[in-house]
Protein backbone atom coordinates (compact mmCIF):
# COMPACT_ATOMS: atom_id res chain seq x y z
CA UNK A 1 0.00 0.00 0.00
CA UNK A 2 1.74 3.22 -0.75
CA UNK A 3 1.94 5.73 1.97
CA UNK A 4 0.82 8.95 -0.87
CA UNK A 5 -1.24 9.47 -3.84
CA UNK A 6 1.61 10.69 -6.71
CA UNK A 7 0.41 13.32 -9.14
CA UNK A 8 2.05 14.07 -12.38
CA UNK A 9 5.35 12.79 -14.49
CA UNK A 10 6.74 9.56 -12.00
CA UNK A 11 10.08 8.32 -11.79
CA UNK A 12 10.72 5.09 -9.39
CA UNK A 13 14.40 4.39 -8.30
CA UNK A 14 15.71 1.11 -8.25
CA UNK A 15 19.53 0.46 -7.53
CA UNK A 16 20.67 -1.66 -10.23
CA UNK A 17 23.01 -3.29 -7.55
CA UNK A 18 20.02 -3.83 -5.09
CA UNK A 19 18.11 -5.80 -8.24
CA UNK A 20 21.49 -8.05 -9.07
CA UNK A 21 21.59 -9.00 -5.32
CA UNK A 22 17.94 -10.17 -5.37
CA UNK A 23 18.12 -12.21 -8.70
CA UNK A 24 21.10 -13.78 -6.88
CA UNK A 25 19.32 -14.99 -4.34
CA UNK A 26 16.07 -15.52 -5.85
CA UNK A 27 19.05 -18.08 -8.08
CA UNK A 28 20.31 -19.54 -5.27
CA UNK A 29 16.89 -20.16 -3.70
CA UNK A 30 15.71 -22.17 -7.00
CA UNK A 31 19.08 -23.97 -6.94
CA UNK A 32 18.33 -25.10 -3.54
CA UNK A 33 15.16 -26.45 -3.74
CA UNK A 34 15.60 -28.29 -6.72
CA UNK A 35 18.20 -30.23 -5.30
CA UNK A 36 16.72 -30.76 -2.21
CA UNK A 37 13.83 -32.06 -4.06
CA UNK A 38 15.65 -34.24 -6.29
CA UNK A 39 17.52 -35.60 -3.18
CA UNK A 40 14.66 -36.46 -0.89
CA UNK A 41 11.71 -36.31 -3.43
CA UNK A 42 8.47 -34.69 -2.11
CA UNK A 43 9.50 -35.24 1.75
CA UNK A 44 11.94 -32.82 0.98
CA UNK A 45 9.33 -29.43 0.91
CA UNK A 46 9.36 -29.68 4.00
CA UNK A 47 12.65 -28.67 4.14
CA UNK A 48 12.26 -25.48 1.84
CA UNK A 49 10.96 -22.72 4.25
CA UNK A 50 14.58 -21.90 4.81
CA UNK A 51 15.34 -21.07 1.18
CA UNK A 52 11.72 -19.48 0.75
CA UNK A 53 12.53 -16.86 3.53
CA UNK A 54 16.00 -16.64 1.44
CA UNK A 55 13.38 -15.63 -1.82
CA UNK A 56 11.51 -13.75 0.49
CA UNK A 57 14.56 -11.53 1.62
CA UNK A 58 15.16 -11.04 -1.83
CA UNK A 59 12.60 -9.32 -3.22
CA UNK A 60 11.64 -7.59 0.25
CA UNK A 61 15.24 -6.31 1.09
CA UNK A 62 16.25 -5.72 -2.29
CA UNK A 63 13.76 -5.88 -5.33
CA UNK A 64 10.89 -3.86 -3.59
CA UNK A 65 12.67 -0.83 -2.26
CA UNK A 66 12.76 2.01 -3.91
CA UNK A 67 12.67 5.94 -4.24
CA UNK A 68 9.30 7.34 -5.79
CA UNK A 69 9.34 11.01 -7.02
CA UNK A 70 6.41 13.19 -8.09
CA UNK A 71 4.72 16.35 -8.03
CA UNK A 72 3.20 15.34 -5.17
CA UNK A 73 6.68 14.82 -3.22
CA UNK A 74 8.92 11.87 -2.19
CA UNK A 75 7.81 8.02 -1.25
CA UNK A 76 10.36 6.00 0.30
CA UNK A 77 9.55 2.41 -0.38
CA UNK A 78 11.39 0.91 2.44
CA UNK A 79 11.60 -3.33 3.44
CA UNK A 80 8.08 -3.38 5.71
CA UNK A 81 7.35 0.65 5.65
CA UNK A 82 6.85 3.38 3.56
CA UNK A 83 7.07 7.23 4.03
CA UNK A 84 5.63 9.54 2.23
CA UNK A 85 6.80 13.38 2.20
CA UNK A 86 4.85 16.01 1.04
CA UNK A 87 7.62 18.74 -0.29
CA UNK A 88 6.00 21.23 1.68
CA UNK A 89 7.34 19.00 4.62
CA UNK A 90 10.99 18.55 3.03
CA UNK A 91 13.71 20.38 4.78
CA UNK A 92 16.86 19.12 3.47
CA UNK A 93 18.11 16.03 1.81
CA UNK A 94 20.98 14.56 3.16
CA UNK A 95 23.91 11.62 1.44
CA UNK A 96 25.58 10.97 4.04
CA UNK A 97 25.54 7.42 4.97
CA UNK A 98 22.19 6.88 2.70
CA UNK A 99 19.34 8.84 1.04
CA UNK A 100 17.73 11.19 3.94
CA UNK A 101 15.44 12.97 4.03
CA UNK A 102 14.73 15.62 6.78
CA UNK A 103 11.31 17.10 7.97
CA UNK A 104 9.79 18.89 11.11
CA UNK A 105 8.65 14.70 11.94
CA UNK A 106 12.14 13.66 11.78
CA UNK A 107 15.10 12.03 9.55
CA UNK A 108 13.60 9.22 7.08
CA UNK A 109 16.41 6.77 5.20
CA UNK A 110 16.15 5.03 1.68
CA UNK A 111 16.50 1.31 1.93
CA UNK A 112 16.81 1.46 -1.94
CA UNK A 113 19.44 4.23 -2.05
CA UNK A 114 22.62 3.47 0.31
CA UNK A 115 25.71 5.31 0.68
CA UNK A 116 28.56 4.49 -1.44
CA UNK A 117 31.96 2.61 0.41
CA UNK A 118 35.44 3.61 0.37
CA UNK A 119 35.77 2.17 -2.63
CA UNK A 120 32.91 3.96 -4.41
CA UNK A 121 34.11 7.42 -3.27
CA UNK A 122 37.43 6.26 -4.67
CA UNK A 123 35.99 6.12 -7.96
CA UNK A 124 35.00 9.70 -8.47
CA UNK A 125 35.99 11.53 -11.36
CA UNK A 126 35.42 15.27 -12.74
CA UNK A 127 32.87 14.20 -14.76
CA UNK A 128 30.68 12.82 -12.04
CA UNK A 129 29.95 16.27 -10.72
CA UNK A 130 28.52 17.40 -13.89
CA UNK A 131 25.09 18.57 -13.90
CA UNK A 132 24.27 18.08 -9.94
CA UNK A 133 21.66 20.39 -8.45
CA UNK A 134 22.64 23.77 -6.53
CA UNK A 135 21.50 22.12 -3.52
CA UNK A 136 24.29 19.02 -3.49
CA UNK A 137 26.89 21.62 -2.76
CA UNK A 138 28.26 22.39 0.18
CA UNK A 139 30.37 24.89 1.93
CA UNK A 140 33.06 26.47 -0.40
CA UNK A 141 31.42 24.59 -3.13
CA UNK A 142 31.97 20.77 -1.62
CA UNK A 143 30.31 17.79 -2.19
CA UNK A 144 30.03 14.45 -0.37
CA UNK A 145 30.59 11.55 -1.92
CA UNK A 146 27.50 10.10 -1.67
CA UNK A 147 25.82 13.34 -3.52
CA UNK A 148 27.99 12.14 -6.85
CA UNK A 149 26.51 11.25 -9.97
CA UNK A 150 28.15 7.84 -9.74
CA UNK A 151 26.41 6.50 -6.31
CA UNK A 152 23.11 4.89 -5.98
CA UNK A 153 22.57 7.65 -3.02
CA UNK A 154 23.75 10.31 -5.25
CA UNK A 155 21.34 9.28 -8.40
CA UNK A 156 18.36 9.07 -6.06
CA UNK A 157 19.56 12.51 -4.58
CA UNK A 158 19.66 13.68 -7.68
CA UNK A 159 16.03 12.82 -8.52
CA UNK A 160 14.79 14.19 -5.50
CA UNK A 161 17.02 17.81 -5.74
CA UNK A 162 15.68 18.40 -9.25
CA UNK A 163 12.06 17.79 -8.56
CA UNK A 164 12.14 19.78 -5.44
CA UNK A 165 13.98 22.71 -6.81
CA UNK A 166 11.26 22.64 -10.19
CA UNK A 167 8.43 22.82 -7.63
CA UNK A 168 9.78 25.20 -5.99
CA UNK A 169 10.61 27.57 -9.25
CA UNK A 170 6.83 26.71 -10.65
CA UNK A 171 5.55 28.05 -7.28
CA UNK A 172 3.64 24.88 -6.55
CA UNK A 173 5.36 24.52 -3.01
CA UNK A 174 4.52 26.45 -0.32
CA UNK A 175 6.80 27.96 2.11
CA UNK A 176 7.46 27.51 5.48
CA UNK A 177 5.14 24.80 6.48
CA UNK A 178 7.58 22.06 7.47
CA UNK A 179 6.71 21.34 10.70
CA UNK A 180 3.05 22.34 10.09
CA UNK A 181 3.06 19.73 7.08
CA UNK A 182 2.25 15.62 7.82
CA UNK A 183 4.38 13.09 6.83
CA UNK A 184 2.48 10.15 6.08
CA UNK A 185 3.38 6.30 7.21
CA UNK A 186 1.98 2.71 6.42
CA UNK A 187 3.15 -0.59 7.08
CA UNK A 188 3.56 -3.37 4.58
CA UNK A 189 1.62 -5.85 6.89
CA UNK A 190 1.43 -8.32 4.21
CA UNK A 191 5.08 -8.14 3.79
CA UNK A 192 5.72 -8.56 7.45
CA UNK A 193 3.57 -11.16 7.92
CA UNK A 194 5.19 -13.12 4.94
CA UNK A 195 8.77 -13.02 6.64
CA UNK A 196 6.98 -13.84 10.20
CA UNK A 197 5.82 -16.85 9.08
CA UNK A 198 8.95 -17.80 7.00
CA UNK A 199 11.18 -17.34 9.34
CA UNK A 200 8.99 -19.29 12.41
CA UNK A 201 9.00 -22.09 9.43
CA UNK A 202 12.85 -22.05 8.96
CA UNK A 203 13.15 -21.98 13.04
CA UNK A 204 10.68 -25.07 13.21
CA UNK A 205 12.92 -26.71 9.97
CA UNK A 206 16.49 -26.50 11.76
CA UNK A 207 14.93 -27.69 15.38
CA UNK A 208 13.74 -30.74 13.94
């Protein structure tokens, strides 16, 4: 269930790194049960919750988050939860050790957009500060590394930064009203309920 109703042009960010990680394990998964399967024939389901929760983690952990950007403002499609922030209740947008965003309600992380590592911010170049909004510099004209073109943080930043800063320009966001402005939650019951079970079924499958 998403936690706002988007309005206008969409764009949904997925981390091309976070996808390759869940088709790994959704691989290793398949691998598992077929030769479980072929091992013990049908006795053997029994034996698959573990590598279902390992599907499971894959597509909750990694496949389903994601960063959703419209006029309306900014969904963060975390694991279990989602927030939703109006940009009337955006105050800043942080890269520091993920996607942030900060309102009057408090600091709200991307699951879908991490930091990058040492050897990420190794990797800059020139080129990777081209075209980055006014708003990813810092003092004396800084950036962070996880604001660069090149990061999964920085890309989502990027998405955010440039939406924000049109809305602004178009007059379509009103000032001052960050703390006055809600920030809007749900929980992915389903989702948690899903892993709940999964994991009581793997717990059950190792005791016995």
């Amino acid at each position: 269930m998403s936690a706002m109703q988007h309005a206008g042009p969409t764009d949904v960010f997925k981390a091309r790194s976070n996808r390759l990680l869940a088709v790994a394990l959704w691989a290793l998964a398949a691998l598992g049960a077929v030769l479980t399967v072929a091992q013990s024939g049908l006795p053997g389901v029994r034996y698959l919750a573990p590598l279902a929760l390992m599907a499971w983690a894959g597509w909750a952990l990694f496949w389903r988050p994601a960063v959703v950007v419209s006029d309306s403002g900014v969904e963060l499609v975390n694991p279990v939860r989602s927030v939703g922030v109006p940009w009337e209740a955006l105050a800043y947008v942080d890269t520091k050790f993920a996607l942030t965003l900060g309102t009057g309600a408090g600091r709200f992380t991307a699951w879908a957009a991490p930091g990058p590592g040492a050897l990420g911010a190794r990797r800059a170049r020139p080129e990777h500060l081209t075209g980055l909004p006014d708003s990813s510099f810092g003092p004396e004209h800084t950036v962070r590394p996880g604001d660069l073109g090149n990061t999964v943080s920085g890309q989502a930043a990027i998405l955010v930064r440039r939406r924000w800063a049109g809305q602004v320009d178009r007059g379509a966001v009103a000032g001052g009203q960050v703390e006055e402005t809600p920030v809007a939650r749900s929980v992915a019951w389903g989702v948690l309920a899903l892993g709940l079970v999964l994991v009581v079924g793997t717990v059950i499958t190792f005791a016995a």
